[in-house]
C-alpha atoms as a PDB file:
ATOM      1  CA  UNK A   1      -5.560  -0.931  17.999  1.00  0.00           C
ATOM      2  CA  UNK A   2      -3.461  -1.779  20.690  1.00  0.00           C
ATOM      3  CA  UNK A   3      -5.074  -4.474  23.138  1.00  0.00           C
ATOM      4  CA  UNK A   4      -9.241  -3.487  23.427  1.00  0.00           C
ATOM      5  CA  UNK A   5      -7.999   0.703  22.679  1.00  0.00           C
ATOM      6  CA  UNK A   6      -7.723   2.368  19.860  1.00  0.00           C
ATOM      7  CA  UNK A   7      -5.317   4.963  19.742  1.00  0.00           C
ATOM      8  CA  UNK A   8      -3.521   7.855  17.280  1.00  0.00           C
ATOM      9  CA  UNK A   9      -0.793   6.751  15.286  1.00  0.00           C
ATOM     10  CA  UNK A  10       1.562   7.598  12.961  1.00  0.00           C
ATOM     11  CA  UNK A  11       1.235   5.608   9.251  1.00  0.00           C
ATOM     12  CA  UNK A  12       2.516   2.210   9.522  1.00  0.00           C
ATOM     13  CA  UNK A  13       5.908   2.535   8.454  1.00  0.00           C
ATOM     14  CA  UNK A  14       7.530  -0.889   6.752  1.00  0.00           C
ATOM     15  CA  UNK A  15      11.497  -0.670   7.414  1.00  0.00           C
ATOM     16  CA  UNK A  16      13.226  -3.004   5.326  1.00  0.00           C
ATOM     17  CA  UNK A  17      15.580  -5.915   6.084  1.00  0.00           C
ATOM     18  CA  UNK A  18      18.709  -5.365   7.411  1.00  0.00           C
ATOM     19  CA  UNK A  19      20.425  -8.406   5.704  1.00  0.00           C
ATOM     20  CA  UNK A  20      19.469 -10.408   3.468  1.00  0.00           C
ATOM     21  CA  UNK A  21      18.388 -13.309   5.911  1.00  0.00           C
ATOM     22  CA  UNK A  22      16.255 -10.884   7.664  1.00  0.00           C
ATOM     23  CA  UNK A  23      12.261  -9.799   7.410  1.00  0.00           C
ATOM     24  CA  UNK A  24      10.980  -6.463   7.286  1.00  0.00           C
ATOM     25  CA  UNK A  25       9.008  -4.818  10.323  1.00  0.00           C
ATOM     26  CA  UNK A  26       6.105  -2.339  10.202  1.00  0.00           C
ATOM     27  CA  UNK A  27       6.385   0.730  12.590  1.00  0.00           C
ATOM     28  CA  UNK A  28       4.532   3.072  13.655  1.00  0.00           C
ATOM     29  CA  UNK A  29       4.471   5.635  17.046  1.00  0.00           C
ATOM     30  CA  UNK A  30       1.016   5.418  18.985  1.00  0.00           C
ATOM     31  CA  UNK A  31      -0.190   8.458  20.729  1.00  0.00           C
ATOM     32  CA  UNK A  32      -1.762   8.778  24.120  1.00  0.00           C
ATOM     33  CA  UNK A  33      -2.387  12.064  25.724  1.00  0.00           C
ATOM     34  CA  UNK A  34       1.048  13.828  26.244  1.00  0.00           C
ATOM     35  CA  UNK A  35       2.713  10.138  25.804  1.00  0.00           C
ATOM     36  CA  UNK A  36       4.005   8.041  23.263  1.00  0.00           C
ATOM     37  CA  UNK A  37       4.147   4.308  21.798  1.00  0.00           C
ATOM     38  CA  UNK A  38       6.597   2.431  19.841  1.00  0.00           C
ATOM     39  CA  UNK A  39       4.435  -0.441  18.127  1.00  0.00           C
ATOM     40  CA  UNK A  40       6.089  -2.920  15.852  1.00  0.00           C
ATOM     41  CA  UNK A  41       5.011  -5.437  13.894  1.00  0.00           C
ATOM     42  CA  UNK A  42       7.049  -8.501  11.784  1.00  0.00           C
ATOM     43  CA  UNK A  43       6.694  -8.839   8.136  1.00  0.00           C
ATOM     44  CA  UNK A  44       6.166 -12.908   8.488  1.00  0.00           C
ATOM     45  CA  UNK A  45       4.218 -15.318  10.566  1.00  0.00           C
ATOM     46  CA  UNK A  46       6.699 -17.423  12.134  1.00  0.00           C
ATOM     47  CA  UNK A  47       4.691 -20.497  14.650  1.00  0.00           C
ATOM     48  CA  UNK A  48       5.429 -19.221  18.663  1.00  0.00           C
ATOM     49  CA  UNK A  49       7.753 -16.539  17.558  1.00  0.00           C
ATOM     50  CA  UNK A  50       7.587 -12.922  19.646  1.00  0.00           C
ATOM     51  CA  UNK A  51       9.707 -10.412  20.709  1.00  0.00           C
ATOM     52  CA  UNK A  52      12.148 -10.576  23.457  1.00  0.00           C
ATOM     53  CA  UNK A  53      14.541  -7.833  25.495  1.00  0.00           C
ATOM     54  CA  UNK A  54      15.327  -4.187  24.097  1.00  0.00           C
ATOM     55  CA  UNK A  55      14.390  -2.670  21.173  1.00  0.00           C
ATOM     56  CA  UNK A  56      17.371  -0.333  19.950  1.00  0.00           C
ATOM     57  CA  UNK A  57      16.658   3.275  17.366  1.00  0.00           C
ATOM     58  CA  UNK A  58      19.170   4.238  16.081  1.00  0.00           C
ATOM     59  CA  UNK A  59      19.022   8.171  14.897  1.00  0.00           C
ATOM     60  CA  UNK A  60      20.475   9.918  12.190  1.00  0.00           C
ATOM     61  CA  UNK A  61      22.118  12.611  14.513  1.00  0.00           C
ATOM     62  CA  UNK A  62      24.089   9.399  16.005  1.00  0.00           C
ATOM     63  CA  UNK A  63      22.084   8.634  19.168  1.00  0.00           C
ATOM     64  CA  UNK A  64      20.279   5.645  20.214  1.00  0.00           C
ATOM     65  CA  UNK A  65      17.384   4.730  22.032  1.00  0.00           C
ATOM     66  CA  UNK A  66      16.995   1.939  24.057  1.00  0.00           C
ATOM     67  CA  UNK A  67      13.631   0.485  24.587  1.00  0.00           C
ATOM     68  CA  UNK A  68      13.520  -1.775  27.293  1.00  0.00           C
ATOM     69  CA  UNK A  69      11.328  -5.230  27.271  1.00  0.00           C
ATOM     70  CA  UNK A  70       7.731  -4.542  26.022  1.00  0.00           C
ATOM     71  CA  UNK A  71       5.135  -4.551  28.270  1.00  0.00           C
ATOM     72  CA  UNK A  72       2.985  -6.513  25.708  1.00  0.00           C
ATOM     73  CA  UNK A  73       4.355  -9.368  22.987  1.00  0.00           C
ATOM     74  CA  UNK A  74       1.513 -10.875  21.224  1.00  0.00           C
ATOM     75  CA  UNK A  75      -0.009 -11.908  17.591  1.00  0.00           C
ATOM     76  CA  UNK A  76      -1.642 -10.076  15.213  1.00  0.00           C
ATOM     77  CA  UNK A  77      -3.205 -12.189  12.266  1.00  0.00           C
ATOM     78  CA  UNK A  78      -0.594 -14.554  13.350  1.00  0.00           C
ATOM     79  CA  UNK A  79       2.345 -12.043  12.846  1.00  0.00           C
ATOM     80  CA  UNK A  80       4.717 -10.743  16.266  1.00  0.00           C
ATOM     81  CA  UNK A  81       3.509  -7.689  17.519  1.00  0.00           C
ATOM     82  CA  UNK A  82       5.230  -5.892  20.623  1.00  0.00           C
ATOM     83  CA  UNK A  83       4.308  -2.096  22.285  1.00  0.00           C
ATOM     84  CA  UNK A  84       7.402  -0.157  24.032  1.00  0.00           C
ATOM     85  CA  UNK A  85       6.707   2.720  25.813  1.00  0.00           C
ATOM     86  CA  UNK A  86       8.381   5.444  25.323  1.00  0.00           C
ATOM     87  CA  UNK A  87      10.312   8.208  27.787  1.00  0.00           C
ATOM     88  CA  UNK A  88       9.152  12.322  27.720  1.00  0.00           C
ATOM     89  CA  UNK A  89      12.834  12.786  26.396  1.00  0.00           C
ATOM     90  CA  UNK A  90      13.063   9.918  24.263  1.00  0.00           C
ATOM     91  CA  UNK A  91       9.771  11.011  22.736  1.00  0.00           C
ATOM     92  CA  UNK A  92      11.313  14.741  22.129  1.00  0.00           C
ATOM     93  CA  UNK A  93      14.215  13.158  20.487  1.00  0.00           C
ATOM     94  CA  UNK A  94      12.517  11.323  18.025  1.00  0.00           C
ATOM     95  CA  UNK A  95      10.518  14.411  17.173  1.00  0.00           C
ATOM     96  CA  UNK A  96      13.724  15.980  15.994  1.00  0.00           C
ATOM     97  CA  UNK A  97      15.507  13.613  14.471  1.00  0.00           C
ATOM     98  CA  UNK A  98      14.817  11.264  11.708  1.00  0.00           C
ATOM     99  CA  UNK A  99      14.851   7.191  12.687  1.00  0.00           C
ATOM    100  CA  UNK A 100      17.751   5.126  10.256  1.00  0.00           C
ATOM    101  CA  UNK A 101      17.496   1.724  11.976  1.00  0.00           C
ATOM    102  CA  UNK A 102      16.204  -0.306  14.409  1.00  0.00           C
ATOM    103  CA  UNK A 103      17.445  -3.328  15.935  1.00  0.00           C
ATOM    104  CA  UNK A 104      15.434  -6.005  17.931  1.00  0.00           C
ATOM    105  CA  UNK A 105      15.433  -9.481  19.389  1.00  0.00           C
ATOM    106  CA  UNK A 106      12.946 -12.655  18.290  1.00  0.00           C
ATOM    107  CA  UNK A 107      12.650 -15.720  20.125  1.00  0.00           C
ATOM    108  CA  UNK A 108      11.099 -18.839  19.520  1.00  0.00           C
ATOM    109  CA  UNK A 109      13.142 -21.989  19.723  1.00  0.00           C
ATOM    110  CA  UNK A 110      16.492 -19.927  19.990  1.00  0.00           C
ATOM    111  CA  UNK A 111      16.826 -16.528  20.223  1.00  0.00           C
ATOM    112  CA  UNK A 112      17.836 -14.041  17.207  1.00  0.00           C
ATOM    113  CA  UNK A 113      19.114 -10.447  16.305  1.00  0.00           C
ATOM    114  CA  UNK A 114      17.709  -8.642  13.353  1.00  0.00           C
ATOM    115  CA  UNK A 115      17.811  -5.024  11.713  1.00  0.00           C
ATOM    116  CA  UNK A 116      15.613  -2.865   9.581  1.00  0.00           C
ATOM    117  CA  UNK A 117      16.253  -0.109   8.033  1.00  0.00           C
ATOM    118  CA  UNK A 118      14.145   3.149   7.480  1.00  0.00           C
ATOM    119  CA  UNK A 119      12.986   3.072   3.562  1.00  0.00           C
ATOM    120  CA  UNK A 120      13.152   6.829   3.315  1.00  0.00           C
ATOM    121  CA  UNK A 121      10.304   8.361   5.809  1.00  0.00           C
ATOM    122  CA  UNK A 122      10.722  11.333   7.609  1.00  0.00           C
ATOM    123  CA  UNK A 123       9.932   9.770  10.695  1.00  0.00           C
ATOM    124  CA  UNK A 124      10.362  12.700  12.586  1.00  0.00           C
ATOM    125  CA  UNK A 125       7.982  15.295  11.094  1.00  0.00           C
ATOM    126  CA  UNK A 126       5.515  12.071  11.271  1.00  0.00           C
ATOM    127  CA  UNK A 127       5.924  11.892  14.604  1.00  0.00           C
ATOM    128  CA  UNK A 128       5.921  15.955  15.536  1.00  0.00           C
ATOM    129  CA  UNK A 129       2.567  16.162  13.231  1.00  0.00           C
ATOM    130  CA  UNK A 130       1.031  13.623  15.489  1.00  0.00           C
ATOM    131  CA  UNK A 131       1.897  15.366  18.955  1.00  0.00           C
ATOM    132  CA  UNK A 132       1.248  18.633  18.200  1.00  0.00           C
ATOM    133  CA  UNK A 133      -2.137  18.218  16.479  1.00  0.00           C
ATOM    134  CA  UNK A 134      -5.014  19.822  18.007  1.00  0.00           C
ATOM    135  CA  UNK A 135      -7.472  16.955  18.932  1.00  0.00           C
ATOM    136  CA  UNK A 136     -11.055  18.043  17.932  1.00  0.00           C
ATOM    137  CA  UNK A 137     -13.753  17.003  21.188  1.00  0.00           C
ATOM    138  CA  UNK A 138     -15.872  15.133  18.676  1.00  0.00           C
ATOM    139  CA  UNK A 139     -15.111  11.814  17.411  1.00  0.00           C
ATOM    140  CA  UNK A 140     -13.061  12.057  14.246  1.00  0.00           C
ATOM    141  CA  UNK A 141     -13.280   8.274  13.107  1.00  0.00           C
ATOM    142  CA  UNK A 142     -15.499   9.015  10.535  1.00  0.00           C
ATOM    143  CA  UNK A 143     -13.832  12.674   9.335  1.00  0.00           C
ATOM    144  CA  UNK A 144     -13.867  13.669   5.671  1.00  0.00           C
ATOM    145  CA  UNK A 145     -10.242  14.633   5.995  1.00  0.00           C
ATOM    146  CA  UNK A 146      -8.607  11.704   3.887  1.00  0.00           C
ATOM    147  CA  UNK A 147      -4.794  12.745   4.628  1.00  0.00           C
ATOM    148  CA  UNK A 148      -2.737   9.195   4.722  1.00  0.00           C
ATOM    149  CA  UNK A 149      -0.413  10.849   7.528  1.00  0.00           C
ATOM    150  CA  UNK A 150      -2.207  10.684  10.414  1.00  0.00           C
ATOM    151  CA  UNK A 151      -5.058   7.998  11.277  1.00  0.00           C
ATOM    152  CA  UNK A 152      -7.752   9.879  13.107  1.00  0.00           C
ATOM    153  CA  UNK A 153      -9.180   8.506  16.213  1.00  0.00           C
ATOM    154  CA  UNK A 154     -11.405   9.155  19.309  1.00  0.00           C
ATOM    155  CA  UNK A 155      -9.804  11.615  21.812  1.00  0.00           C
ATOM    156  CA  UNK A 156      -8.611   9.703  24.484  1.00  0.00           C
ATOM    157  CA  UNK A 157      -9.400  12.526  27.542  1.00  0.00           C
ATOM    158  CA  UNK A 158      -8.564  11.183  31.156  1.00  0.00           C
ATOM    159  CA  UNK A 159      -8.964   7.447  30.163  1.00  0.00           C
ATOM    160  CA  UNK A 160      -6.861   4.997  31.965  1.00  0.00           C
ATOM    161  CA  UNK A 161      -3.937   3.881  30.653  1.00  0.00           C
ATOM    162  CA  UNK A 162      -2.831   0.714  29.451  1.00  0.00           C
ATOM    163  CA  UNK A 163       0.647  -0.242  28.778  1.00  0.00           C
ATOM    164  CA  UNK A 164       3.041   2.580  30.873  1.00  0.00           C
ATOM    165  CA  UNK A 165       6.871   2.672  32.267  1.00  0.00           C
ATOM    166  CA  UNK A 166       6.080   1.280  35.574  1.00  0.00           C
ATOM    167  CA  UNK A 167       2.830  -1.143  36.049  1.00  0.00           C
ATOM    168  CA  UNK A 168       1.046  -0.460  39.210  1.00  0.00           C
ATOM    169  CA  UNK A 169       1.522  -3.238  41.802  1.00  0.00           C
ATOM    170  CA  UNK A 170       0.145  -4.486  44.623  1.00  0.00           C
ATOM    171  CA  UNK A 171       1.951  -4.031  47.886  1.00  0.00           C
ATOM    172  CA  UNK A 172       4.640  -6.198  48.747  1.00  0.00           C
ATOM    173  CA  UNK A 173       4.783  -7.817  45.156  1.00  0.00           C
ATOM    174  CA  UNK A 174       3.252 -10.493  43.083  1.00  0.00           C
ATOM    175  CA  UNK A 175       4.230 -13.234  45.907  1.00  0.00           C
ATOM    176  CA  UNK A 176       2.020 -11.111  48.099  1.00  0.00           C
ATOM    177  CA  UNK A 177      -0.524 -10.523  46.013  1.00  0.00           C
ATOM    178  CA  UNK A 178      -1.272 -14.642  45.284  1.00  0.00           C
ATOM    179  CA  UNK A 179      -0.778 -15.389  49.154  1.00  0.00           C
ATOM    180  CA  UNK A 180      -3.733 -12.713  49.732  1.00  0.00           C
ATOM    181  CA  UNK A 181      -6.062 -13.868  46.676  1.00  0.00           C
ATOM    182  CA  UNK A 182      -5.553 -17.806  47.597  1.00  0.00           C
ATOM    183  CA  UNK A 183      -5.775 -17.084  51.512  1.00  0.00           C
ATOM    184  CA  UNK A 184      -9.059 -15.298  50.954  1.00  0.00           C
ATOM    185  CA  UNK A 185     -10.077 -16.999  48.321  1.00  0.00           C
ATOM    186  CA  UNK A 186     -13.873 -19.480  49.014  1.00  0.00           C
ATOM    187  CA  UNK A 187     -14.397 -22.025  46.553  1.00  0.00           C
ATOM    188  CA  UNK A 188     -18.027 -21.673  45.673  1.00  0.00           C
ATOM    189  CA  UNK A 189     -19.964 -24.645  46.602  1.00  0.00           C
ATOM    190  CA  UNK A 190     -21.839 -24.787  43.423  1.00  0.00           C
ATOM    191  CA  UNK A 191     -18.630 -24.839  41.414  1.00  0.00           C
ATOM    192  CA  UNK A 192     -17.242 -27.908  43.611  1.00  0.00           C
ATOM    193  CA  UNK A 193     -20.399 -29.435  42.752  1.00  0.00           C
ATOM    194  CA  UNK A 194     -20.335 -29.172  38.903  1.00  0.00           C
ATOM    195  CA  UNK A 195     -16.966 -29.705  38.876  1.00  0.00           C
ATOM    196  CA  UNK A 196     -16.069 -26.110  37.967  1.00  0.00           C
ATOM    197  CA  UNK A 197     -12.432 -25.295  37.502  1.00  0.00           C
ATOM    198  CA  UNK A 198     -10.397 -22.570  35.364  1.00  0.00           C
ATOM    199  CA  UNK A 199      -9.003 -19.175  35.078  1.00  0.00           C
ATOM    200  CA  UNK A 200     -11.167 -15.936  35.782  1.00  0.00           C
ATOM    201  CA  UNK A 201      -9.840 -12.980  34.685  1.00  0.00           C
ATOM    202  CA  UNK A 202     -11.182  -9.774  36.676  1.00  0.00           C
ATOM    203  CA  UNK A 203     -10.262  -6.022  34.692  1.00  0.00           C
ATOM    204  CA  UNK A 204      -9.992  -2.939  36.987  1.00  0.00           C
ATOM    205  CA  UNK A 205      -8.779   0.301  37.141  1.00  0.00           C
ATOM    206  CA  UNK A 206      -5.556   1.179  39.979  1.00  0.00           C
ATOM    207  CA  UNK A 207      -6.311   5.219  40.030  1.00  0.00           C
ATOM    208  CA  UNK A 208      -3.446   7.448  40.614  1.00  0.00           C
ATOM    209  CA  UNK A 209      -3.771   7.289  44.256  1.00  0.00           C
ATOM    210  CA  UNK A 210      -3.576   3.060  44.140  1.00  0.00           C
ATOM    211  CA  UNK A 211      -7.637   2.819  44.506  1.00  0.00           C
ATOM    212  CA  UNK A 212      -9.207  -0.163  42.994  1.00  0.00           C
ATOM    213  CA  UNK A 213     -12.161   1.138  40.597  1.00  0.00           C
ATOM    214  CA  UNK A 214     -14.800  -0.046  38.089  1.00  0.00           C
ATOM    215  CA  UNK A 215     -13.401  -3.808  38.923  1.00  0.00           C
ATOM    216  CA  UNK A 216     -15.949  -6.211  36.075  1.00  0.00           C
ATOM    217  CA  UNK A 217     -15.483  -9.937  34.420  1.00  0.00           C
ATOM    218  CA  UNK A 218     -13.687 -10.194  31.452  1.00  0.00           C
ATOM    219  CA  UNK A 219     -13.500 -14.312  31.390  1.00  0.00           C
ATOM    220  CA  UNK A 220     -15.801 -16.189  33.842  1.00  0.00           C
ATOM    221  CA  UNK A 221     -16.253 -19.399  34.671  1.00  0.00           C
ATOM    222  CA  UNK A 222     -19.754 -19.616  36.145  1.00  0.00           C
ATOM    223  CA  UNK A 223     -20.845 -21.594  39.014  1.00  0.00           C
ATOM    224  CA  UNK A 224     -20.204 -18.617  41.629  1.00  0.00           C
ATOM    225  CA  UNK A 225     -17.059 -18.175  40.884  1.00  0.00           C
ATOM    226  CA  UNK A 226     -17.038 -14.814  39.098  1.00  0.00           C
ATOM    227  CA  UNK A 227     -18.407 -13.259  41.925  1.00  0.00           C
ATOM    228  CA  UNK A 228     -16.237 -14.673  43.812  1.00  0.00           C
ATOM    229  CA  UNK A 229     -13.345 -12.948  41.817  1.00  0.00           C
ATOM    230  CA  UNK A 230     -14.998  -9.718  42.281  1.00  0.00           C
ATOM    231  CA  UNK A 231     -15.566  -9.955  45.966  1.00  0.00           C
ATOM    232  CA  UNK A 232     -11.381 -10.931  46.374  1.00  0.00           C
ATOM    233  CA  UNK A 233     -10.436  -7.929  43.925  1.00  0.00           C
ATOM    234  CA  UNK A 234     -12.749  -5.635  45.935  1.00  0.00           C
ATOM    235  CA  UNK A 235     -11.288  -6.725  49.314  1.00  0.00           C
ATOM    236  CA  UNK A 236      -8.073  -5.817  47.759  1.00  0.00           C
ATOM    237  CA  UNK A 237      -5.971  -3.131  49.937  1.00  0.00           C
ATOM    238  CA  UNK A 238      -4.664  -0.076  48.259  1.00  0.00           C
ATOM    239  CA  UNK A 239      -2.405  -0.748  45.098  1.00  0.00           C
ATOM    240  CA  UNK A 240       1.001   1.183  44.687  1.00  0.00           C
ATOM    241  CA  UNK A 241      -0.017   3.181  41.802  1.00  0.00           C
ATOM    242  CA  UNK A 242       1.284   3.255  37.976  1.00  0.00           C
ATOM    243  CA  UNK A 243       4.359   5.812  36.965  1.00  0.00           C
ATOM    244  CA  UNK A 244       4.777   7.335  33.524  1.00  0.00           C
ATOM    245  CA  UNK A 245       7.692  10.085  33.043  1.00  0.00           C
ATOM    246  CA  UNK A 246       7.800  10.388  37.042  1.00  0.00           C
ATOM    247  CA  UNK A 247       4.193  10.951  38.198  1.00  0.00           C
ATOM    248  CA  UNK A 248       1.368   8.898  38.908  1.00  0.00           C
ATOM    249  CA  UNK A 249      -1.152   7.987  36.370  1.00  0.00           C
ATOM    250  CA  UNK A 250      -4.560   5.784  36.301  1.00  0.00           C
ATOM    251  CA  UNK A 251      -4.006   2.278  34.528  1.00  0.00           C
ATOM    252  CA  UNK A 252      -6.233  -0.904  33.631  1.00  0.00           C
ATOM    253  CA  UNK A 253      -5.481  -3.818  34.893  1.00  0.00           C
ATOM    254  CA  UNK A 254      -6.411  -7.286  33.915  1.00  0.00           C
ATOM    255  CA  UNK A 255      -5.693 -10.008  37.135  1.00  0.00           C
ATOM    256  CA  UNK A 256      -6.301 -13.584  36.615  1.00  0.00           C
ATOM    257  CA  UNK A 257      -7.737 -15.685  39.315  1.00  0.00           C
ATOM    258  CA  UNK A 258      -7.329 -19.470  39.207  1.00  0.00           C
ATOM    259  CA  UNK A 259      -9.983 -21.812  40.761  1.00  0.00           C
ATOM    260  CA  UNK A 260      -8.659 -25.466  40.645  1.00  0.00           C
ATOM    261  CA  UNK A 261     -11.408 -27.823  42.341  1.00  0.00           C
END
């Protein structure tokens, strides 16, 4: 799972400590369509902890791959969880070579280096066994085939994507995005009345031409203020649209819309 999705994956792969002050990390390379995932996971359940800046592979041919800062850092049963997405060429390369290392950076009250090392997996014919699969048009999640490899999942076909290189954005930037939702924004009357106040958080999809689609309430508030969110995102000029390995693709979105009364 990887937010609300479920996607492909390799096994979960648990790379062991680098040094002996270290924690091990569980890896594993999400699929979707053509593109790739680097998901990882820590060992121990450390209070605010998460990850922070690049994620470095290192290779056993000698090259390194350099993840930048993951679109999403969050918990999992209370343990750091971060997605990196992944480049068509850095993708190829870890289909044909095996991953030895990887180094990464924590932060919670200071922040940290660690390592982990590979405990033996042939990462790489995990990884080409995944992308060249043939994805059956039926949903696999409850398939007889019991192979520990792979973990079988829906076929994704032309749904959105969620975490990508480059986010789609409105235009301008995020400074011109608030200045259009809080200059358009109308406080619902009922909602000054009951004292309504709080976050709404409106999901949508930015198509690969920028167009706003399917926009629907994820967290309301009540009081008229959902539909208040809806009628701002709906309002909302074309988007620039999402980029993955240089063209356009569809992405969900989730914007959150304060109302503070």
């Amino acid at each position: 799972m990887i937010g609300e999705r479920r996607y492909p994956c390799t096994k979960p792969i648990t790379f062991k400590p680098g040094t002996d002050y270290s924690y091990g990390l569980d890896v594993c390379i999400a699929k979707e369509s053509e593109f790739g995932f680097f998901a990882v996971r820590r060992n121990i359940s450390i209070l605010g902890e998460k990850f922070s800046g690049q994620l470095l592979i290192y290779l056993d041919n000698g090259s390194v791959i350099t993840c930048s800062e993951s679109e999403v850092s969050e918990k999992v049963k209370d343990n750091a969880k971060a997605i990196y997405s992944l480049t068509a060429d850095q993708l190829n390369n870890l289909k044909s070579t095996n991953i030895h290392t990887v180094k990464y950076t924590m932060i919670s009250n200071v922040e940290e280096h660690f390592s982990a090392t590979n405990p033996g997996v042939r990462t790489d014919s995990l990884i080409s066994k995944l992308f060249n699969q043939i994805e059956d048009s039926s949903d696999t999640s409850n398939s007889a085939d019991t192979s520990n490899d792979i973990i079988a999942s829906k076929p994704l076909g032309a749904e959105p994507f969620m975490y990508i290189e480059q986010m789609p954005s409105f235009p301008e930037g995020k400074e011109a995005m608030n200045k259009f939702i809080y200059s358009t924004l109308k406080y619902p009357a009922i909602a000054k009345e009951k004292g309504i106040s709080g976050q709404v958080i409106v999901q949508f999809v930015v198509s690969k031409e920028g167009e706003l689609q399917k926009a629907l309430v994820v967290r309301g508030l009540g009081g008229g203020c959902d539909e208040e969110a809806l009628r701002i995102v709906n309002s909302m000029p074309r988007w620039n649209p999402g980029m993955h390995n240089g063209r356009s693709v569809p992405v969900t979105y989730k914007l959150p819309i304060n109302f503070i009364n």
